[in-house]
C-alpha atoms as a PDB file:
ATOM      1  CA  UNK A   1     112.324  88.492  89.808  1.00  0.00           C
ATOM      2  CA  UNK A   2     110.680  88.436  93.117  1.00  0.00           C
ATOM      3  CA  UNK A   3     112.037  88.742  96.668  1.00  0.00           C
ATOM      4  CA  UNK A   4     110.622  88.404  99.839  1.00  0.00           C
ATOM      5  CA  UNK A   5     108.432  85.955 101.919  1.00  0.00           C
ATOM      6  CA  UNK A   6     106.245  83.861 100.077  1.00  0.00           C
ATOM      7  CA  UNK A   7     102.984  86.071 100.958  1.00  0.00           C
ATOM      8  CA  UNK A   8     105.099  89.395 101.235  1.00  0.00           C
ATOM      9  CA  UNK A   9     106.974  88.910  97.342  1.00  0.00           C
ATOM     10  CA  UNK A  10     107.738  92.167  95.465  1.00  0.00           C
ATOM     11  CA  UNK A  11     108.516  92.683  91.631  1.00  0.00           C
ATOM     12  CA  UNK A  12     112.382  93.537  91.674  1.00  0.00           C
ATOM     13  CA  UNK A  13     114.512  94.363  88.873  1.00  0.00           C
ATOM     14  CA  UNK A  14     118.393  93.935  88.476  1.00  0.00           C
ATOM     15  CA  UNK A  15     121.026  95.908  86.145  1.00  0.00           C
ATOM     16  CA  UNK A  16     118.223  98.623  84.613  1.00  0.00           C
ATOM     17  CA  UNK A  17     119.762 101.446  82.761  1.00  0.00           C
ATOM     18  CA  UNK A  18     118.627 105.022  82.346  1.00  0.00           C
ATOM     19  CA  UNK A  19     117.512 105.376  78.866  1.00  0.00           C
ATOM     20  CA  UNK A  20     119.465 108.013  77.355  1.00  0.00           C
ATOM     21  CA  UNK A  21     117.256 110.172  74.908  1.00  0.00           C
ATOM     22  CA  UNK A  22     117.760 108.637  71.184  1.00  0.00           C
ATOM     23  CA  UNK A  23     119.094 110.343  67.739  1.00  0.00           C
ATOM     24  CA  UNK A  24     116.213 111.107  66.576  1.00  0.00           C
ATOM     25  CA  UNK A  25     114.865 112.582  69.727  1.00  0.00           C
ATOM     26  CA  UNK A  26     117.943 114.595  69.973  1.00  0.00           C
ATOM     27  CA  UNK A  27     117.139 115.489  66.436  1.00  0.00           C
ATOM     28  CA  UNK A  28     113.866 116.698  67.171  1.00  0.00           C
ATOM     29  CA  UNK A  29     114.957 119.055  69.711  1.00  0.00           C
ATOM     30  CA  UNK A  30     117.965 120.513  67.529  1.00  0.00           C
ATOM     31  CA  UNK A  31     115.233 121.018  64.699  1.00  0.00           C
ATOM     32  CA  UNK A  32     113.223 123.305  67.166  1.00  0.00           C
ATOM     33  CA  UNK A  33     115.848 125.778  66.217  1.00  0.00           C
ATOM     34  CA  UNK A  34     115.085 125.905  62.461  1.00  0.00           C
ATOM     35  CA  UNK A  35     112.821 128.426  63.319  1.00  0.00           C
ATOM     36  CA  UNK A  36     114.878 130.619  65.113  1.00  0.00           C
ATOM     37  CA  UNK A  37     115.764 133.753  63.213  1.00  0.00           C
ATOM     38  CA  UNK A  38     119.445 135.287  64.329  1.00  0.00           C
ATOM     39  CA  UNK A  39     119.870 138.563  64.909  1.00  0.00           C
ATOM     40  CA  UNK A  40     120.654 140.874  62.059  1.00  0.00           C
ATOM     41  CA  UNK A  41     124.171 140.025  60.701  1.00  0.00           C
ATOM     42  CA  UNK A  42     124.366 136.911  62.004  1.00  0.00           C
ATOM     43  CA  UNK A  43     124.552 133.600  59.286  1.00  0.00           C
ATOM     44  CA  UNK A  44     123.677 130.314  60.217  1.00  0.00           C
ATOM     45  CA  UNK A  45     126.104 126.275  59.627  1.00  0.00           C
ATOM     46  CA  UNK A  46     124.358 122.999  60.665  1.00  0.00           C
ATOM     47  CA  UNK A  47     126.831 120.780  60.959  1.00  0.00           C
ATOM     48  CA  UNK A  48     126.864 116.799  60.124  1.00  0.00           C
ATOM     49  CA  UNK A  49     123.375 115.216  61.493  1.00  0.00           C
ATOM     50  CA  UNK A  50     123.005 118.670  63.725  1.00  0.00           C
ATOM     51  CA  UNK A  51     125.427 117.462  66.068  1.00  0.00           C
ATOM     52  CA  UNK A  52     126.643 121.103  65.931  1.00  0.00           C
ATOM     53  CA  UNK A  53     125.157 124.654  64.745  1.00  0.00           C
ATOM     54  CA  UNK A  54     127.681 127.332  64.667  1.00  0.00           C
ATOM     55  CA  UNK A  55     126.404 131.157  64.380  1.00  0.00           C
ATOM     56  CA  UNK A  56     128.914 133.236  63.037  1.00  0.00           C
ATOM     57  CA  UNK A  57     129.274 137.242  62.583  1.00  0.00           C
ATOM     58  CA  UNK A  58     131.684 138.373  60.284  1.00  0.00           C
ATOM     59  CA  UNK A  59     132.797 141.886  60.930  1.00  0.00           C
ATOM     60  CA  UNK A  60     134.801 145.116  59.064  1.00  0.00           C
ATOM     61  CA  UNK A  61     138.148 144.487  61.313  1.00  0.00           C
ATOM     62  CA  UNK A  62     141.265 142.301  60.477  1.00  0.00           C
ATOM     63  CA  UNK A  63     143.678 141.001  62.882  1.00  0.00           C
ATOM     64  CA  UNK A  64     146.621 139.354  61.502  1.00  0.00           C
ATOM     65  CA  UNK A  65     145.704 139.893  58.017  1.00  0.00           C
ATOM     66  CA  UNK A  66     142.671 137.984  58.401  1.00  0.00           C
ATOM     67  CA  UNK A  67     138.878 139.167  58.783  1.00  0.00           C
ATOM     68  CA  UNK A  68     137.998 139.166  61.903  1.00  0.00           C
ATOM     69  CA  UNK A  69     134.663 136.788  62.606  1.00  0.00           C
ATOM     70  CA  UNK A  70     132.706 135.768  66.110  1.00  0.00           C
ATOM     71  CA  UNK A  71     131.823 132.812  66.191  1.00  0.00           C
ATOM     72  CA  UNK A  72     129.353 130.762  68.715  1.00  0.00           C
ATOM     73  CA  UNK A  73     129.143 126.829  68.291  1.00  0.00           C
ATOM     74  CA  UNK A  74     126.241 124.968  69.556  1.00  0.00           C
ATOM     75  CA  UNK A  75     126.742 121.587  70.585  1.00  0.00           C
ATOM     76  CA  UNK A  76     123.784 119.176  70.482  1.00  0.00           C
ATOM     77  CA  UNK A  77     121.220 118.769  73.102  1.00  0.00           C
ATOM     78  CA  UNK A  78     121.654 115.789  75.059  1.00  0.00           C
ATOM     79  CA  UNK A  79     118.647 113.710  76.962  1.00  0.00           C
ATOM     80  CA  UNK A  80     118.213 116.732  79.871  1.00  0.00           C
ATOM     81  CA  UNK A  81     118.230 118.992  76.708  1.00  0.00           C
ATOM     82  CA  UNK A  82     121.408 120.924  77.981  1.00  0.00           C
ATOM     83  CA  UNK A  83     123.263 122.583  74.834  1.00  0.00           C
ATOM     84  CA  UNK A  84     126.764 123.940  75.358  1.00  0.00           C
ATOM     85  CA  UNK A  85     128.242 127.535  74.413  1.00  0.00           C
ATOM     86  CA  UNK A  86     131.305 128.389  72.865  1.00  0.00           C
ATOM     87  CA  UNK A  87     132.234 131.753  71.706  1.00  0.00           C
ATOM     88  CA  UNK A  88     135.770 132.240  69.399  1.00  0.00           C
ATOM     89  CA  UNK A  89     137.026 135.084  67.883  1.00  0.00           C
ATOM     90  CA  UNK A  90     140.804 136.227  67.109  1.00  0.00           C
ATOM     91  CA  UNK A  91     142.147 132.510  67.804  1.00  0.00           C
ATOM     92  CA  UNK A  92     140.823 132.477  71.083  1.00  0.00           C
ATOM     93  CA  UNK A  93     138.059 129.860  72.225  1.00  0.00           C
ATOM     94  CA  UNK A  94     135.826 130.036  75.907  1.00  0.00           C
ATOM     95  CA  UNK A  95     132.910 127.929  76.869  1.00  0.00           C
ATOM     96  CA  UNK A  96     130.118 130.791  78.089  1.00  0.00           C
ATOM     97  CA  UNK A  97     128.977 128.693  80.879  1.00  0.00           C
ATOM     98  CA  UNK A  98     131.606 128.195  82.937  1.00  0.00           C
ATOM     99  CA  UNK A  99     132.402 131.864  81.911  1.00  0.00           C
ATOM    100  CA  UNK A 100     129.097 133.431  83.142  1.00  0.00           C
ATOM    101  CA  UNK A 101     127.617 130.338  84.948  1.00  0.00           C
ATOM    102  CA  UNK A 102     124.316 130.687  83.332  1.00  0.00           C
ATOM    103  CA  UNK A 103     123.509 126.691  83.400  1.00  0.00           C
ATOM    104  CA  UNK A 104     120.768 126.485  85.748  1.00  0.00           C
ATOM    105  CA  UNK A 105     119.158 129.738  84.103  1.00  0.00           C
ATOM    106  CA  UNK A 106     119.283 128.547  80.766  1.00  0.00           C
ATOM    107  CA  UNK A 107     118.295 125.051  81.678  1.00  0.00           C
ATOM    108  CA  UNK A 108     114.749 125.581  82.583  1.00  0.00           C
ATOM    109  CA  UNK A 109     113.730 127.559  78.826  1.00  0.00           C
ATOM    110  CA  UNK A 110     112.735 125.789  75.556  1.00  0.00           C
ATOM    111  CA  UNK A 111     116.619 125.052  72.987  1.00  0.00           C
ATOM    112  CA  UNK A 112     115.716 127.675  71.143  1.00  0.00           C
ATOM    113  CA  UNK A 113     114.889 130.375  74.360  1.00  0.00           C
ATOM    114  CA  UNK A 114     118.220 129.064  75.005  1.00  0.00           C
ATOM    115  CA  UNK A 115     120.075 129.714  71.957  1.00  0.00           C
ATOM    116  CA  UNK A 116     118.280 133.209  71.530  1.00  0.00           C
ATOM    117  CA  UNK A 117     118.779 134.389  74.846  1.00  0.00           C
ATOM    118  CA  UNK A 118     122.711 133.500  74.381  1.00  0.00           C
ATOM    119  CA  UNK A 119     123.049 135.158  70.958  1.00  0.00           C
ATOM    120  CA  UNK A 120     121.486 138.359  72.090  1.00  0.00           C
ATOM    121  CA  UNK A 121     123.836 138.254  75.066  1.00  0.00           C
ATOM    122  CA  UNK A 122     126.652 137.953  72.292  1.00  0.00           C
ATOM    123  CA  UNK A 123     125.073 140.422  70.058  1.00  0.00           C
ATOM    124  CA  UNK A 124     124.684 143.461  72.594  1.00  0.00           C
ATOM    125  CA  UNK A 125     128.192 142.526  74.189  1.00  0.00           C
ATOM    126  CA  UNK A 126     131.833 144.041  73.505  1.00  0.00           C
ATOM    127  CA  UNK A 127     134.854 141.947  71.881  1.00  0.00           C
ATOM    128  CA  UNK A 128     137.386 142.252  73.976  1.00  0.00           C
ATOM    129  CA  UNK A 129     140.130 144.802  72.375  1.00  0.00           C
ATOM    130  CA  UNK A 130     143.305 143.297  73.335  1.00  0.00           C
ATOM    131  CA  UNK A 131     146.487 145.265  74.814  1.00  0.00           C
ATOM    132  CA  UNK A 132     147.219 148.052  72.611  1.00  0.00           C
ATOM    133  CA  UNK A 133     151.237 148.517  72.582  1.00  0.00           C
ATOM    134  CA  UNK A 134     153.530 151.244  71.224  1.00  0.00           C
ATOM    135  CA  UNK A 135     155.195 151.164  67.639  1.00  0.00           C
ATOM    136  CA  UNK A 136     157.806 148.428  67.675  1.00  0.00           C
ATOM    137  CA  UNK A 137     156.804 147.459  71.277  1.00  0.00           C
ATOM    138  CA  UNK A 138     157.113 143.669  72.246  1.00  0.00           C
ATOM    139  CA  UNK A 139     155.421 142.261  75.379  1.00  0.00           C
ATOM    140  CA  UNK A 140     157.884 141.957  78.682  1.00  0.00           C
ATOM    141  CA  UNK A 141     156.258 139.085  79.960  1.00  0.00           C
ATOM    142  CA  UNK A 142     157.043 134.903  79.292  1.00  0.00           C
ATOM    143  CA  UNK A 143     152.828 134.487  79.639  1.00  0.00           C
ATOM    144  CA  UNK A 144     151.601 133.011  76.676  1.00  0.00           C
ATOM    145  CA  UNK A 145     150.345 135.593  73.773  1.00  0.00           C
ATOM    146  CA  UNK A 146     149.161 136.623  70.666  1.00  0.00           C
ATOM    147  CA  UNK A 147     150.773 139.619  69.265  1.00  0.00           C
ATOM    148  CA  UNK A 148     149.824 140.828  65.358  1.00  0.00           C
ATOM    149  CA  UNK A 149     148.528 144.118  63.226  1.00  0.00           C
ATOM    150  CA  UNK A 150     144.841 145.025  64.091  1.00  0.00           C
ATOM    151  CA  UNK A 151     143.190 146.880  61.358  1.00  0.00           C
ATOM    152  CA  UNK A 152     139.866 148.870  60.511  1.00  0.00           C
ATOM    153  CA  UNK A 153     139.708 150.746  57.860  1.00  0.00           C
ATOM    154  CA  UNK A 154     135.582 151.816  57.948  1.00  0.00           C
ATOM    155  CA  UNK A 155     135.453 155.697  56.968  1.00  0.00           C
ATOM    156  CA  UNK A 156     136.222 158.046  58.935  1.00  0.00           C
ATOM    157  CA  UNK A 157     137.550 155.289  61.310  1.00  0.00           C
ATOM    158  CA  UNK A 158     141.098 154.115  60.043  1.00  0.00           C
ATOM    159  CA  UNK A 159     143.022 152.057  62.563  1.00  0.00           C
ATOM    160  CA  UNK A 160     146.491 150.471  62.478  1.00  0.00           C
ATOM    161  CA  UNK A 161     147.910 149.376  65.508  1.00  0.00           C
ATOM    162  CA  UNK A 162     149.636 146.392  67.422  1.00  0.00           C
ATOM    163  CA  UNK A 163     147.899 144.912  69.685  1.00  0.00           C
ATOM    164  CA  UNK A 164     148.186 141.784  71.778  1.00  0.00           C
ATOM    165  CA  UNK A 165     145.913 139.458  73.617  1.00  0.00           C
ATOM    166  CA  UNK A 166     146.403 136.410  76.256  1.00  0.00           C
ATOM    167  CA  UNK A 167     146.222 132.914  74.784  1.00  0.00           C
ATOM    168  CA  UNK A 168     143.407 132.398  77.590  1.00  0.00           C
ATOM    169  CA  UNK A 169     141.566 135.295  76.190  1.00  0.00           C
ATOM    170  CA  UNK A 170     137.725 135.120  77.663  1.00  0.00           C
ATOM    171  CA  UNK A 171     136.702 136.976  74.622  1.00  0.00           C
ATOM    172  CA  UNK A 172     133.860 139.106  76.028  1.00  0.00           C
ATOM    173  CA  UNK A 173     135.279 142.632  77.659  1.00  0.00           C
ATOM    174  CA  UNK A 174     134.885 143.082  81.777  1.00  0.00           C
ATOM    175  CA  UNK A 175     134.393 146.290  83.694  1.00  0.00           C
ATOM    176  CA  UNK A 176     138.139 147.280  82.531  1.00  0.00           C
ATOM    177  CA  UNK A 177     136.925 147.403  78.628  1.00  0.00           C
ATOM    178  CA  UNK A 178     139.332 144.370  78.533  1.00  0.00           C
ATOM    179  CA  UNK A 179     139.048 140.951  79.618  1.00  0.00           C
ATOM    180  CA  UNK A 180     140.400 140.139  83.174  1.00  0.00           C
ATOM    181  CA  UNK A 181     142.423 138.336  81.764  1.00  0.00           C
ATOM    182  CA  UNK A 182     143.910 140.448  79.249  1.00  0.00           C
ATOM    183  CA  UNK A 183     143.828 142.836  82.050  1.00  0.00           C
ATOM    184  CA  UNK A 184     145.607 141.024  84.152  1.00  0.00           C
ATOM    185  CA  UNK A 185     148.386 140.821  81.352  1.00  0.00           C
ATOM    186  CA  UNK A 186     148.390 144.675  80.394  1.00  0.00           C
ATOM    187  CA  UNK A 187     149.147 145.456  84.227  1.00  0.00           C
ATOM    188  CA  UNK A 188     152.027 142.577  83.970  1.00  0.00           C
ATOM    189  CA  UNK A 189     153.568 143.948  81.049  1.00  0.00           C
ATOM    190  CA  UNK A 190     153.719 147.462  82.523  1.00  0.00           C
ATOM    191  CA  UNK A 191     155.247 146.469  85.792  1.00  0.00           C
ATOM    192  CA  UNK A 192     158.144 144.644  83.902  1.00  0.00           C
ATOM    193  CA  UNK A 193     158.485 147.499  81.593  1.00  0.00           C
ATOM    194  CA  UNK A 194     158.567 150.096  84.798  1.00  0.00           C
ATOM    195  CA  UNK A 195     161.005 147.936  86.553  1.00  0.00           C
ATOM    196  CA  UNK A 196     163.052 147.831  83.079  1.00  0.00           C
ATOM    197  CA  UNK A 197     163.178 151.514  83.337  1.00  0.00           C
ATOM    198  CA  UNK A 198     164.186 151.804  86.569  1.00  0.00           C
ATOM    199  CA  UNK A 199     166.860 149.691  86.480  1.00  0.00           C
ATOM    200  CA  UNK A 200     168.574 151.918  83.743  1.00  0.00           C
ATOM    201  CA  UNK A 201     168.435 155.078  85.817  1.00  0.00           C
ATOM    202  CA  UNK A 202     171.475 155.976  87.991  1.00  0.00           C
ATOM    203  CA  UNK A 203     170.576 154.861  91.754  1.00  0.00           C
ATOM    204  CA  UNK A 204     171.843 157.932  94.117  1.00  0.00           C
ATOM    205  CA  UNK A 205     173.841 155.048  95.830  1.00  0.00           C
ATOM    206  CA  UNK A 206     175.791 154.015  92.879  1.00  0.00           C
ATOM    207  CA  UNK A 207     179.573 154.530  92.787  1.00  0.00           C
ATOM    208  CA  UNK A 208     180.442 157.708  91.811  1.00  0.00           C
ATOM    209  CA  UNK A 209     182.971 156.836  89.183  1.00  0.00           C
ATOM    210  CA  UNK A 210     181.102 154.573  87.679  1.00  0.00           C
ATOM    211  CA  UNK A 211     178.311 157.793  87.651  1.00  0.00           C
ATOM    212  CA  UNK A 212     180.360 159.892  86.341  1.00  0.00           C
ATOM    213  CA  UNK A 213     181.574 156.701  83.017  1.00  0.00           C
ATOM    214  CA  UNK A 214     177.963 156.192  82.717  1.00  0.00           C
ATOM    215  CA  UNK A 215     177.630 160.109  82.345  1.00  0.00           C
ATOM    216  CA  UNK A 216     180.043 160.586  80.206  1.00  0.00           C
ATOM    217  CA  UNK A 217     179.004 157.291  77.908  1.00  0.00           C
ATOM    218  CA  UNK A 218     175.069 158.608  77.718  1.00  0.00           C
ATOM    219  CA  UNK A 219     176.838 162.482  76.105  1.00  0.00           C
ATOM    220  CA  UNK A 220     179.079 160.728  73.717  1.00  0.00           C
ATOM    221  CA  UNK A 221     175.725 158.762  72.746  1.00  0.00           C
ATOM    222  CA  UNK A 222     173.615 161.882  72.418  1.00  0.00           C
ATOM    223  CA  UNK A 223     176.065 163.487  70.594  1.00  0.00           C
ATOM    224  CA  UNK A 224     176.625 160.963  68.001  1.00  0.00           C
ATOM    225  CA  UNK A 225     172.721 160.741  67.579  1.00  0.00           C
ATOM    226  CA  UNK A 226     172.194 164.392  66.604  1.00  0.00           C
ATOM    227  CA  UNK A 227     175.254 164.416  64.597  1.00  0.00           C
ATOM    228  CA  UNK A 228     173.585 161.347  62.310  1.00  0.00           C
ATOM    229  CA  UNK A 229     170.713 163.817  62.243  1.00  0.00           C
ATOM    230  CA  UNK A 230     172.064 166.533  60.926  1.00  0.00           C
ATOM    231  CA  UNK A 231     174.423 164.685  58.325  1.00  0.00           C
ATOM    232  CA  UNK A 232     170.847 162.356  57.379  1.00  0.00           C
ATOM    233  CA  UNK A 233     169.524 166.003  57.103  1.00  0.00           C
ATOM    234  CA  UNK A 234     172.294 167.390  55.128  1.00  0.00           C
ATOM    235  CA  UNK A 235     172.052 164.362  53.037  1.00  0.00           C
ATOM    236  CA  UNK A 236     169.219 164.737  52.343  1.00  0.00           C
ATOM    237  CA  UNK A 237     168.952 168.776  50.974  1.00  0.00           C
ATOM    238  CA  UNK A 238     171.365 167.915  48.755  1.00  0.00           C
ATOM    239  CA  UNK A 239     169.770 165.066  47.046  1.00  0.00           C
END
């Protein structure tokens, strides 16, 4: 259509659309990354029409009876070639760029710079450990967990331990050899657990009867303890 006077007229067009980049375009790019060898250990799954490529490393340890894998998902390139990062591992799930805000590095290299660069970050980084906790120990905290049995058992290396991690794990260990997150929960948990202890220690303001009751109630206890140690240990000579 044209607008103007009639010896000024321009060409104008009305209701034009971007043209957003096309399967097989998007294709094209995801293909780049057939070439791309992962790092040692590292297998490769193309999912349905390459919409997503997930990297996966399986490693020796088990959490909650199962083996314990990282996994990064690649989602497909879209027209400004942009490819999104997620990293999982022990039932936990982040997306690396709003973790580390890499975007506008990333954005400026080749798909398969990107997906290199991001797998060797992966590669050379630490798993975040969890919250190790004592035998029998529960977390004293209502923010939302995953407790179970972490296991290694790589000679010499045997581990068997409890160990628990946020449900908003970030997966890749800070400056604190946990997460900050998982950080932040470790330093919860032991404030609760202080205050718990504190709590069941006489105040030097308390009553004193009620001293002297909680005195007397803490020997009877002690006594009875030892004497189901020495009758377990009696018991157990004679049999």
């Amino acid at each position: 259509m044209r607008r103007g006077e009639k010896n000024q007229q321009q060409q104008c067009y009305f209701n034009l659309r971007k043209k957003a980049a096309s399967a097989d375009e998007n294709d094209l790019h995801m293909k780049s990354l057939d070439s791309l060898e992962p790092p040692k250990g590292w297998t490769v799954l193309k999912g349905h029409n390459n919409e997503v490529i997930t990297y996966l490393k399986v490693q020796d340890s088990i959490f909650m009876s199962r083996r314990q894998i990282i996994e990064l998902k690649v989602f497909k390139a879209s027209h400004n070639k942009q490819l999104s990062f997620h990293l999982k591992h022990h039932g936990c799930e982040v997306d690396l760029e709003e973790l580390l805000k890499f975007g506008s590095m990333l954005n400026s290299t080749t798909i398969k710079e990107q997906v290199k660069s991001v797998l060797d970050l992966v590669t050379t980084s630490s798993i975040c450990p969890g919250v190790l906790l004592e035998e029998g120990e529960a977390i004293s905290t209502s923010v939302p967990h995953i407790t179970g049995r972490y296991q290694l058992q790589q000679l010499p290396n045997v581990i068997d331990e409890e160990v628990a991690f946020s449900a908003a794990c970030q997966v890749l260990s800070g400056p604190e050899s946990l997460c900050s997150v998982c950080a932040q929960l470790q330093r919860t948990n032991k404030q609760k657990k202080k205050r718990k202890n504190e709590r069941m220690e006489i105040s030097p303001n308390t009553n004193k009867r009620y001293g002297h009751i909680y005195g007397m109630m803490h020997t009877v206890f002690v006594f009875v303890e030892r004497a189901q140690n020495i009758l377990g240990g009696t018991h157990n000579i004679h049999t």
